[in-house]
C-alpha atoms as a PDB file:
ATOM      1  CA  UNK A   1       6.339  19.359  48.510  1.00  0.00           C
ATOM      2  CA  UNK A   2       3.936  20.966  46.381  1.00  0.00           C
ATOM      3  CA  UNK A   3       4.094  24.004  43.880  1.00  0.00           C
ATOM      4  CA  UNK A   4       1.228  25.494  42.470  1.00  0.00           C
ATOM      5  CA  UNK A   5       2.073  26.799  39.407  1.00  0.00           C
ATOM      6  CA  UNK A   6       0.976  28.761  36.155  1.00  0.00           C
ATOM      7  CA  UNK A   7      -2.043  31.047  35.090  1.00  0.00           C
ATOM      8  CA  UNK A   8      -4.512  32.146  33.079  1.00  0.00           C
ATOM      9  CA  UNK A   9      -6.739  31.279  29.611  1.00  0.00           C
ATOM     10  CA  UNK A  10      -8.745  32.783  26.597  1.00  0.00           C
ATOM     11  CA  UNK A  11     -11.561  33.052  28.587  1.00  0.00           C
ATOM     12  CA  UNK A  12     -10.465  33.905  32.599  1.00  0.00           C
ATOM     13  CA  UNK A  13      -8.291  33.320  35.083  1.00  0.00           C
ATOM     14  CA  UNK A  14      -6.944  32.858  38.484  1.00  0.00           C
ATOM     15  CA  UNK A  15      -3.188  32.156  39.812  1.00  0.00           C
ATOM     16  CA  UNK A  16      -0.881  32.603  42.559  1.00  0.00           C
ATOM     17  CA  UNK A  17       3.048  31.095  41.789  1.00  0.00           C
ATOM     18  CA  UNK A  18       4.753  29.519  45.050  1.00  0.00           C
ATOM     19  CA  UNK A  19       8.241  28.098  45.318  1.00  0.00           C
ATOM     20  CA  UNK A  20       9.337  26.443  48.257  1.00  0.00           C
ATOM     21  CA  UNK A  21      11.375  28.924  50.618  1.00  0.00           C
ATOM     22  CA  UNK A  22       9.933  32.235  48.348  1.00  0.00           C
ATOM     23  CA  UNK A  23       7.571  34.666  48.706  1.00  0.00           C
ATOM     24  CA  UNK A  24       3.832  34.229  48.745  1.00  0.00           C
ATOM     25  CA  UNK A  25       1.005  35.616  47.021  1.00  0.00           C
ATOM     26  CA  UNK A  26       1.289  39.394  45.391  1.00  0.00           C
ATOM     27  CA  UNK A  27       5.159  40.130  45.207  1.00  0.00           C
ATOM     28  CA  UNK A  28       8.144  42.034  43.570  1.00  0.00           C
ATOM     29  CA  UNK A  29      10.152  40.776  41.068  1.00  0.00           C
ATOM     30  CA  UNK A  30      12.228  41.308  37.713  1.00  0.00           C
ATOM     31  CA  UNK A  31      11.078  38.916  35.362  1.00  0.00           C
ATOM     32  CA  UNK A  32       7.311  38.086  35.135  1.00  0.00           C
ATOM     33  CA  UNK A  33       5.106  35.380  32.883  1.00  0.00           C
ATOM     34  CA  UNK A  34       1.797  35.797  32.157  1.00  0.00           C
ATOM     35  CA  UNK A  35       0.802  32.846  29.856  1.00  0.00           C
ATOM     36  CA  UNK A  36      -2.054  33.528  28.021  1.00  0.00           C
ATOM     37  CA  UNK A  37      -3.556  37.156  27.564  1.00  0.00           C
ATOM     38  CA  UNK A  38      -6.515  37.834  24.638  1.00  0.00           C
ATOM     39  CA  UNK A  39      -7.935  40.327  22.290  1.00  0.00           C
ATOM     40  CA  UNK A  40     -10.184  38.305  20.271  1.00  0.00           C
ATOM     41  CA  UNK A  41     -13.732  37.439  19.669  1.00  0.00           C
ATOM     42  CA  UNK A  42     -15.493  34.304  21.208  1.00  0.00           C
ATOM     43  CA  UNK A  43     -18.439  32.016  20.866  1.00  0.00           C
ATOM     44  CA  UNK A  44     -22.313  33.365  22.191  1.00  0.00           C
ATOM     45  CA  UNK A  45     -20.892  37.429  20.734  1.00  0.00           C
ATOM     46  CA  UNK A  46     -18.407  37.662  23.458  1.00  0.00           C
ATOM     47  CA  UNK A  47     -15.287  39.723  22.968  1.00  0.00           C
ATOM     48  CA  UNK A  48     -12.220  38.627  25.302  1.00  0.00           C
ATOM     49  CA  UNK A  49      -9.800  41.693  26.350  1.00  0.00           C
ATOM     50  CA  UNK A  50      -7.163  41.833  28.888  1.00  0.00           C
ATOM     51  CA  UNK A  51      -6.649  44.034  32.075  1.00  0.00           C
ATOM     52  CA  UNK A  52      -3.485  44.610  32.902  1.00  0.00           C
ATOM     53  CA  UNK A  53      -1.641  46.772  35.765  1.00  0.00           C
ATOM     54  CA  UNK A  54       2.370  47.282  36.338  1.00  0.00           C
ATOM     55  CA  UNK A  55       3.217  48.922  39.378  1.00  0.00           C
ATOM     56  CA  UNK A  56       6.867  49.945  40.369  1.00  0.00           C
ATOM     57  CA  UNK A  57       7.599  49.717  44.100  1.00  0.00           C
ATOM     58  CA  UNK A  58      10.932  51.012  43.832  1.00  0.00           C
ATOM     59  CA  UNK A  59      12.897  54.450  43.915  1.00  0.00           C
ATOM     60  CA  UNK A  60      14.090  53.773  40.483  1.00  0.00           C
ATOM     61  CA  UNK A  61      13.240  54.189  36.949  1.00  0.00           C
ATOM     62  CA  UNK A  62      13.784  52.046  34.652  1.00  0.00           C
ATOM     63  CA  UNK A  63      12.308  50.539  30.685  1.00  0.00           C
ATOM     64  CA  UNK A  64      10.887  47.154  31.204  1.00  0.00           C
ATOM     65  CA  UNK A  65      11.043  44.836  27.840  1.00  0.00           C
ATOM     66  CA  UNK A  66       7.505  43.583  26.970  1.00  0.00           C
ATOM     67  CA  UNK A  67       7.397  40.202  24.549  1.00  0.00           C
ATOM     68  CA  UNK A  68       4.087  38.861  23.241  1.00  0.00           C
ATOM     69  CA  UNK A  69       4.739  34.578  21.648  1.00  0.00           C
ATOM     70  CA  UNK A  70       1.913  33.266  19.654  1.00  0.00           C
ATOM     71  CA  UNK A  71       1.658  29.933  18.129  1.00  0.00           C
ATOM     72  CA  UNK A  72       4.605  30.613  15.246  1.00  0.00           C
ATOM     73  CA  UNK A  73       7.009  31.771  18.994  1.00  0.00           C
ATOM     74  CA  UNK A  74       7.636  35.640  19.436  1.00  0.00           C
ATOM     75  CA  UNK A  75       4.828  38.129  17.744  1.00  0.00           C
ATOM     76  CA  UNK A  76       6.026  41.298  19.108  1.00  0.00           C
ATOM     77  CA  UNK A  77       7.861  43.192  21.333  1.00  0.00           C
ATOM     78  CA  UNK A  78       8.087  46.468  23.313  1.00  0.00           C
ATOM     79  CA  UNK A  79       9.268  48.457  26.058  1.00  0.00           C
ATOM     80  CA  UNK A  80       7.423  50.090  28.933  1.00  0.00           C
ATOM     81  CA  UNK A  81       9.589  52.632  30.442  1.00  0.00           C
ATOM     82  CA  UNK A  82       8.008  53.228  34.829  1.00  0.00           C
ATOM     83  CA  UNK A  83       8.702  55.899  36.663  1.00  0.00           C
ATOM     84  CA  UNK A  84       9.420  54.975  40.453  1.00  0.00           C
ATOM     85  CA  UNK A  85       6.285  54.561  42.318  1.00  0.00           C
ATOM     86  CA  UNK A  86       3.934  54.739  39.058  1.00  0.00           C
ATOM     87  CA  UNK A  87       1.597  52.613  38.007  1.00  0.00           C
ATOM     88  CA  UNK A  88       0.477  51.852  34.224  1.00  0.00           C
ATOM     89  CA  UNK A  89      -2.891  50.412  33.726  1.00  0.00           C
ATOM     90  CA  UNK A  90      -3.947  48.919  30.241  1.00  0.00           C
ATOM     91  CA  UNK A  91      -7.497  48.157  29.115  1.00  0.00           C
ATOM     92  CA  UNK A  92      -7.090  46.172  26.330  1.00  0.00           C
ATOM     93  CA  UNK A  93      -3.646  45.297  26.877  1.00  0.00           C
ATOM     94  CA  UNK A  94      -2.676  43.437  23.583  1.00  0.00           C
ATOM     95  CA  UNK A  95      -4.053  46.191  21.367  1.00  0.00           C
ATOM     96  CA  UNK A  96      -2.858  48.982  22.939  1.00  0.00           C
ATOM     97  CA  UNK A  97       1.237  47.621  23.358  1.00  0.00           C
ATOM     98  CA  UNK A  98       1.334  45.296  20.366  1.00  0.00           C
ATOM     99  CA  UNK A  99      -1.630  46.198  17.953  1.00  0.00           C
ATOM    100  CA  UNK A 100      -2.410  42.384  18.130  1.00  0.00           C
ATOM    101  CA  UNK A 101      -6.002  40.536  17.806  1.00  0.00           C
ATOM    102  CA  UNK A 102      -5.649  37.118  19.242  1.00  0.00           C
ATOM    103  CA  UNK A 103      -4.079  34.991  22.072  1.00  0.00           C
ATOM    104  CA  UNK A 104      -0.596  34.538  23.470  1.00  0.00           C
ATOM    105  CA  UNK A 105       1.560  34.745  26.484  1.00  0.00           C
ATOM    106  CA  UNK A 106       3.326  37.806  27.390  1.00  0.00           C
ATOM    107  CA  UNK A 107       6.697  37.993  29.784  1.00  0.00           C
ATOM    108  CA  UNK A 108       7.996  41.288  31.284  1.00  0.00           C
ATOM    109  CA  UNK A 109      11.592  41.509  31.985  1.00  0.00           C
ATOM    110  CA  UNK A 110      13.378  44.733  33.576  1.00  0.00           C
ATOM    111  CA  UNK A 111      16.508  43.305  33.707  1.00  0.00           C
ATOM    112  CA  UNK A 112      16.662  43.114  30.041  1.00  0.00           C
ATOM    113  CA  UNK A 113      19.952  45.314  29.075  1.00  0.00           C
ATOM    114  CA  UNK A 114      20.617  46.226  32.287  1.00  0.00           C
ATOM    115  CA  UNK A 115      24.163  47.111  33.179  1.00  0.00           C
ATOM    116  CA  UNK A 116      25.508  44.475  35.312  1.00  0.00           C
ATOM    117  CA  UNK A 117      21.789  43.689  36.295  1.00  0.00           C
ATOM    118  CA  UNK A 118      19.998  45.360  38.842  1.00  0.00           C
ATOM    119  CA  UNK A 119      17.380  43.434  41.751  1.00  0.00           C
ATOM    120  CA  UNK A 120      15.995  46.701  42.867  1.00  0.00           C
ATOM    121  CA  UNK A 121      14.390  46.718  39.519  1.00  0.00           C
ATOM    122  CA  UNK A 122      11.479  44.477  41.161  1.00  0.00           C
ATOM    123  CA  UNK A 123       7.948  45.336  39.928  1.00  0.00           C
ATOM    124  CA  UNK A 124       4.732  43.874  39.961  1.00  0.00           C
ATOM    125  CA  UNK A 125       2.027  42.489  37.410  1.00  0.00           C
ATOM    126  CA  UNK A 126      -1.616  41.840  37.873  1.00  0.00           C
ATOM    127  CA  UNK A 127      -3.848  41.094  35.137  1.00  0.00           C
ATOM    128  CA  UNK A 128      -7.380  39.610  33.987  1.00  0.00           C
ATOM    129  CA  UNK A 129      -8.968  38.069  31.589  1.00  0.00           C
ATOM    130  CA  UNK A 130     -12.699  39.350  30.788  1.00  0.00           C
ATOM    131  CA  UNK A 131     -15.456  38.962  28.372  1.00  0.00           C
ATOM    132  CA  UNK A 132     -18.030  40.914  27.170  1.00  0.00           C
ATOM    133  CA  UNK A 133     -21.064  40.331  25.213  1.00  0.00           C
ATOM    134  CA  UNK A 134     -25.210  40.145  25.527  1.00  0.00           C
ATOM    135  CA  UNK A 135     -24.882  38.305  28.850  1.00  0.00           C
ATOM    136  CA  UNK A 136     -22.582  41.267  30.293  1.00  0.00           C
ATOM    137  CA  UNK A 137     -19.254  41.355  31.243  1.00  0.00           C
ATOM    138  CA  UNK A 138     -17.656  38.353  33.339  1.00  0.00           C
ATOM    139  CA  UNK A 139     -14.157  38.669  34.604  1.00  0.00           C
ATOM    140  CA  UNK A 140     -11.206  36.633  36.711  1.00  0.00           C
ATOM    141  CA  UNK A 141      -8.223  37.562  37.901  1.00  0.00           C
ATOM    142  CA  UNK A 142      -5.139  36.301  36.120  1.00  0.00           C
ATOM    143  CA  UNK A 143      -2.467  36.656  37.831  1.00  0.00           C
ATOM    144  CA  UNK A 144      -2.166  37.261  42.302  1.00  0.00           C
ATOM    145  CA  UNK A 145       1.173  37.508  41.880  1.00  0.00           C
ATOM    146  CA  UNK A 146       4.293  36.648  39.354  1.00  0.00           C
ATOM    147  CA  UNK A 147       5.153  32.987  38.045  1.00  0.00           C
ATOM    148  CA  UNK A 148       8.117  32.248  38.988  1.00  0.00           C
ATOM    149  CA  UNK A 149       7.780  28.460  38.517  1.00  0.00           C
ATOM    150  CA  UNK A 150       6.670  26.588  36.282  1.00  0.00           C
ATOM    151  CA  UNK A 151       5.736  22.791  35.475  1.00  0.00           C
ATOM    152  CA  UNK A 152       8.310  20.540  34.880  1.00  0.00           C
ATOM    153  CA  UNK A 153       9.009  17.548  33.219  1.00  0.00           C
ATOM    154  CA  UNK A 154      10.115  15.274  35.874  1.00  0.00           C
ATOM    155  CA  UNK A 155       7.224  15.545  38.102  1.00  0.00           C
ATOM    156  CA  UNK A 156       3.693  14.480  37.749  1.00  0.00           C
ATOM    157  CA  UNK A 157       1.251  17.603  36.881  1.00  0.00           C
ATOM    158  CA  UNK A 158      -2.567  17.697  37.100  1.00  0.00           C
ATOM    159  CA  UNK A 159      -4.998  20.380  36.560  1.00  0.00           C
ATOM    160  CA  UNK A 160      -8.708  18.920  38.890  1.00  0.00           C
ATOM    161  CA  UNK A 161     -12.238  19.498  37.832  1.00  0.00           C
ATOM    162  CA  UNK A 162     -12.542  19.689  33.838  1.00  0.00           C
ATOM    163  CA  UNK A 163     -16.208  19.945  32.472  1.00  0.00           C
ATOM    164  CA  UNK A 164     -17.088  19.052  29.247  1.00  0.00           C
ATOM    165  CA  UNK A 165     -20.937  18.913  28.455  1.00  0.00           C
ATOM    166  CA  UNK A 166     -23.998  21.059  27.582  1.00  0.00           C
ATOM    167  CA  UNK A 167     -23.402  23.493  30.478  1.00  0.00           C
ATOM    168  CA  UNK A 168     -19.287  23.804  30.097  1.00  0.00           C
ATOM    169  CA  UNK A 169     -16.665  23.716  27.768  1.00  0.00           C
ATOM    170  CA  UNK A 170     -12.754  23.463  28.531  1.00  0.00           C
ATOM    171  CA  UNK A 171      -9.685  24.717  27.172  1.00  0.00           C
ATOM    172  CA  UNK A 172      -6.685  23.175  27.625  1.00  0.00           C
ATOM    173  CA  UNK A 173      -3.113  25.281  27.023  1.00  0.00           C
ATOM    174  CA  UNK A 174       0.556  25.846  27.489  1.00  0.00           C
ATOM    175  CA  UNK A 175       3.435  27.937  26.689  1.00  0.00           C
ATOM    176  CA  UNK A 176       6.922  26.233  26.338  1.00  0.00           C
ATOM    177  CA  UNK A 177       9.180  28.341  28.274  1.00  0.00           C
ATOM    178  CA  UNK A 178      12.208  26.400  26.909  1.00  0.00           C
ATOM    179  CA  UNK A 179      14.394  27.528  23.899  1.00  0.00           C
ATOM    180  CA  UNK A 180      13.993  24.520  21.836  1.00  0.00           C
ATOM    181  CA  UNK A 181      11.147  22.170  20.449  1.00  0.00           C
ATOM    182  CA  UNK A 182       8.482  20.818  23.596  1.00  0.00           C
ATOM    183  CA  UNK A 183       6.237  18.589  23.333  1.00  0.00           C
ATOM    184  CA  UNK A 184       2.659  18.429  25.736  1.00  0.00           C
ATOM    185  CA  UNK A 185       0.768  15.801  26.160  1.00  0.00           C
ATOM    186  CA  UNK A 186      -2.261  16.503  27.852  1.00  0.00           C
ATOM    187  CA  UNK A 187      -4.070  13.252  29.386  1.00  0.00           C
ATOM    188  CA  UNK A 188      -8.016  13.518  30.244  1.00  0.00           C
ATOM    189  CA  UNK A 189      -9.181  11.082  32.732  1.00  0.00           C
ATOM    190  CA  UNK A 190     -12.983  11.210  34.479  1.00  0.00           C
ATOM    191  CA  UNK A 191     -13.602  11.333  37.804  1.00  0.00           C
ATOM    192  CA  UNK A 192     -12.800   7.504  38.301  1.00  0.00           C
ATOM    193  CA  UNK A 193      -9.362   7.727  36.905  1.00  0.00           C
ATOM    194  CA  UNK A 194     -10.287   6.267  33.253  1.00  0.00           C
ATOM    195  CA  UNK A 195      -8.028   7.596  30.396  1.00  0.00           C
ATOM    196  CA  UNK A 196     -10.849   9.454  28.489  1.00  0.00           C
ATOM    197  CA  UNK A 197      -7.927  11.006  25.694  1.00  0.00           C
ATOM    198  CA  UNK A 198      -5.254  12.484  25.073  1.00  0.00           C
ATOM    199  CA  UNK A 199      -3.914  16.189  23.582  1.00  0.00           C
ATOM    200  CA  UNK A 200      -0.905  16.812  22.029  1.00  0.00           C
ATOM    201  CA  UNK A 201       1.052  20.002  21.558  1.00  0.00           C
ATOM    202  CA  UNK A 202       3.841  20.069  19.386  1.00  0.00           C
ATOM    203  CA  UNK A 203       5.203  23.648  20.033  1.00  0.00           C
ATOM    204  CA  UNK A 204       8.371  25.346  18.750  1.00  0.00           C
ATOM    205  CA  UNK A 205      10.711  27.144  20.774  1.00  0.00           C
ATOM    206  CA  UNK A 206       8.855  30.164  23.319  1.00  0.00           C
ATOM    207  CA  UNK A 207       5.464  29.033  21.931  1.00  0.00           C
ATOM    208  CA  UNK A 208       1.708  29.372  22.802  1.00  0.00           C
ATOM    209  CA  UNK A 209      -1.026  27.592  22.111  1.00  0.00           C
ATOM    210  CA  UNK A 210      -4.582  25.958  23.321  1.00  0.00           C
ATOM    211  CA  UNK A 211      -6.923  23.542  22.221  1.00  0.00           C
ATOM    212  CA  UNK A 212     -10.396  22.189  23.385  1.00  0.00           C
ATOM    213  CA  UNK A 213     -11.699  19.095  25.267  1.00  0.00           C
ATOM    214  CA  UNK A 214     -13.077  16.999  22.607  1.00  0.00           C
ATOM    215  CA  UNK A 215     -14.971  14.419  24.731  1.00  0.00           C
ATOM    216  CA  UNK A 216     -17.618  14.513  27.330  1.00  0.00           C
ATOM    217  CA  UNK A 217     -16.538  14.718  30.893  1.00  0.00           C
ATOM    218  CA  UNK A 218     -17.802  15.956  34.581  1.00  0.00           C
ATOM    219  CA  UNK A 219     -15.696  16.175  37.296  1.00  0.00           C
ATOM    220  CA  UNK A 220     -12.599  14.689  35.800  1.00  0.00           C
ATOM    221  CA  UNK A 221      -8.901  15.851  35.075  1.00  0.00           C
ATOM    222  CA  UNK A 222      -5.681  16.608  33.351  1.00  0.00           C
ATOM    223  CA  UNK A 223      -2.442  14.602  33.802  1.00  0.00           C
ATOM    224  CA  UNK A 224       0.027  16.900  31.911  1.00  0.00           C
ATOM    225  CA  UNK A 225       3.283  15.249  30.572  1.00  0.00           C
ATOM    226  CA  UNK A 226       5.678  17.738  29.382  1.00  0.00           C
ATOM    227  CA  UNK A 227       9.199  17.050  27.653  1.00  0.00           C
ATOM    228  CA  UNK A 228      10.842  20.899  28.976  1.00  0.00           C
ATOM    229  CA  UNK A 229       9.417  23.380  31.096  1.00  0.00           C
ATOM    230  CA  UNK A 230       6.666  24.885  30.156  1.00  0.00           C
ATOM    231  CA  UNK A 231       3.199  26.421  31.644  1.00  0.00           C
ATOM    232  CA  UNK A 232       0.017  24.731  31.031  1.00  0.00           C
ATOM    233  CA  UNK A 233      -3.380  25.258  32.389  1.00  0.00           C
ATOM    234  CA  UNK A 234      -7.221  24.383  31.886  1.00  0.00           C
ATOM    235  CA  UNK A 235     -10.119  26.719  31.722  1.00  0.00           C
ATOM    236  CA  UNK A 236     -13.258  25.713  32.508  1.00  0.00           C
ATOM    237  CA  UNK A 237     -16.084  28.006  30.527  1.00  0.00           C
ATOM    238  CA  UNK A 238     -19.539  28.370  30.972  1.00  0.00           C
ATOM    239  CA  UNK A 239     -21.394  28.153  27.620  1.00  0.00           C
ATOM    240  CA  UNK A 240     -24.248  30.463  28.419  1.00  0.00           C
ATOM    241  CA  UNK A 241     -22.339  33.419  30.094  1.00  0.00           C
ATOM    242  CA  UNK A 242     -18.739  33.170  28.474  1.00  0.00           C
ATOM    243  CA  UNK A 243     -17.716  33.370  32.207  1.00  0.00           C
ATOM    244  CA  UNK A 244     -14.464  31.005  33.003  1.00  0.00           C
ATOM    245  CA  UNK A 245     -12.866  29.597  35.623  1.00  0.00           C
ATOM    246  CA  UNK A 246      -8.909  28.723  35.361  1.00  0.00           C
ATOM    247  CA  UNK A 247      -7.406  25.839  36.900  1.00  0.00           C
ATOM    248  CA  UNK A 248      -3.549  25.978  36.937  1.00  0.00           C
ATOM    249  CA  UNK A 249      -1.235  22.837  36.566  1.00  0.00           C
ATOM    250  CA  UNK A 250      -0.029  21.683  39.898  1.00  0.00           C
ATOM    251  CA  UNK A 251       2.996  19.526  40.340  1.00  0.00           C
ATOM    252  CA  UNK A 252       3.314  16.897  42.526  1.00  0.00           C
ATOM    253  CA  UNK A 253       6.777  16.295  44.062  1.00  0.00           C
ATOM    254  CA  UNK A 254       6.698  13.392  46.566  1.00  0.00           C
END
């Protein structure tokens, strides 16, 4: 069995979550991870903002709680109050909720104070990543539908086809979704399976961050080895247009 796991990155993004026996693709639900969202400025002039939509399917209204974790864990927090059937749309997402320039992952939770908890408060998320600058604007989608896995550390992860060289850079990141200290190791290997290096992220509890490739590779891949749950991806950026592509960890259960 297979799960496909995780989202996004600084510079795009593309992801669909899928548990074994659960719903597919676009879907309801009360608690929702988007790992990395940006407001910040990036190489070539580009600026990277984030798109984001929350639609309520529901015949309820209710506050959703909003948290933004950076590299230090939680950076802000706020609440989006939905009216039943409405949908909120957010430019620049980052700015406009938390007044933040940067990077970080974001989770939504409706359930959050809820009296006795409440399933019908389902909604849904989608987002993107997109950049603009001289070469135009170049956009992915982050998020198809909610995470609700992640990867985990007694399985084997891998995000396929990383491209380091004077066409692409990639980005390598995670966010610990565990309480307490997590550390990431993420392993590069080219296309023929040779250990190229390896990252390391030491993060603290509920927090973000994301690193580059430093060596030269086409075609190759990450083997991520992670000590709690957490979610960890690669983007894949082209240096000319700014324009990414993200490639979510995937975990292999035999």
């Amino acid at each position: 069995m297979k799960k496909i796991l995780l989202i996004l990155a600084i510079a795009s993004v593309a992801a669909t979550a899928t548990a074994a026996g659960h719903r597919r693709g676009i879907a309801a639900f009360t608690n929702i991870t988007i790992p990395v969202m940006a407001n910040t400025a990036g190489l070539q002039g580009a600026f990277f903002k984030t798109r984001v939509a929350i639609f309520n399917p529901t015949t309820l209204s209710y506050p959703i709680a909003v948290t933004l974790y950076n590299n230090n864990g939680q950076a802000g927090a706020a609440t989006i109050n939905i009216a039943a059937g409405q949908v909120r749309n957010y430019d620049n997402f980052l700015q406009q909720i938390f007044s933040y320039t940067g990077a970080g992952s974001v989770q939504f939770d409706s359930l959050s104070g809820a009296p006795g908890g409440s399933s019908s408060r389902d909604f849904i998320v989608t987002s993107e990543v997109y950049a603009q600058g001289p070469s135009g604007i170049f956009k992915t989608v982050v998020s198809g539908g909610p995470l609700i896995e992640n990867s985990l550390p007694d399985f084997d992860s891998f995000s396929l086809g990383i491209h380091v060289n004077v066409n692409s850079r990639t980005n390598v990141g995670c966010f610990n979704d565990s309480p307490g200290a997590n550390q990431v190791n993420a392993d590069v290997y080219d296309s023929g399976g040779t250990l190229l290096t390896t990252i390391t992220f030491n993060l603290g509890p509920k927090a973000w961050n994301q690193l580059p490739v430093p060596v030269n590779v086409t075609g190759g891949y990450i083997k991520w080895r992670l000590q709690s749950a957490g979610f960890c991806y690669a983007v894949v950026v082209d240096n000319s247009s700014n324009d990414g592509t993200f490639i979510p960890a995937s975990d292999y259960i035999p």
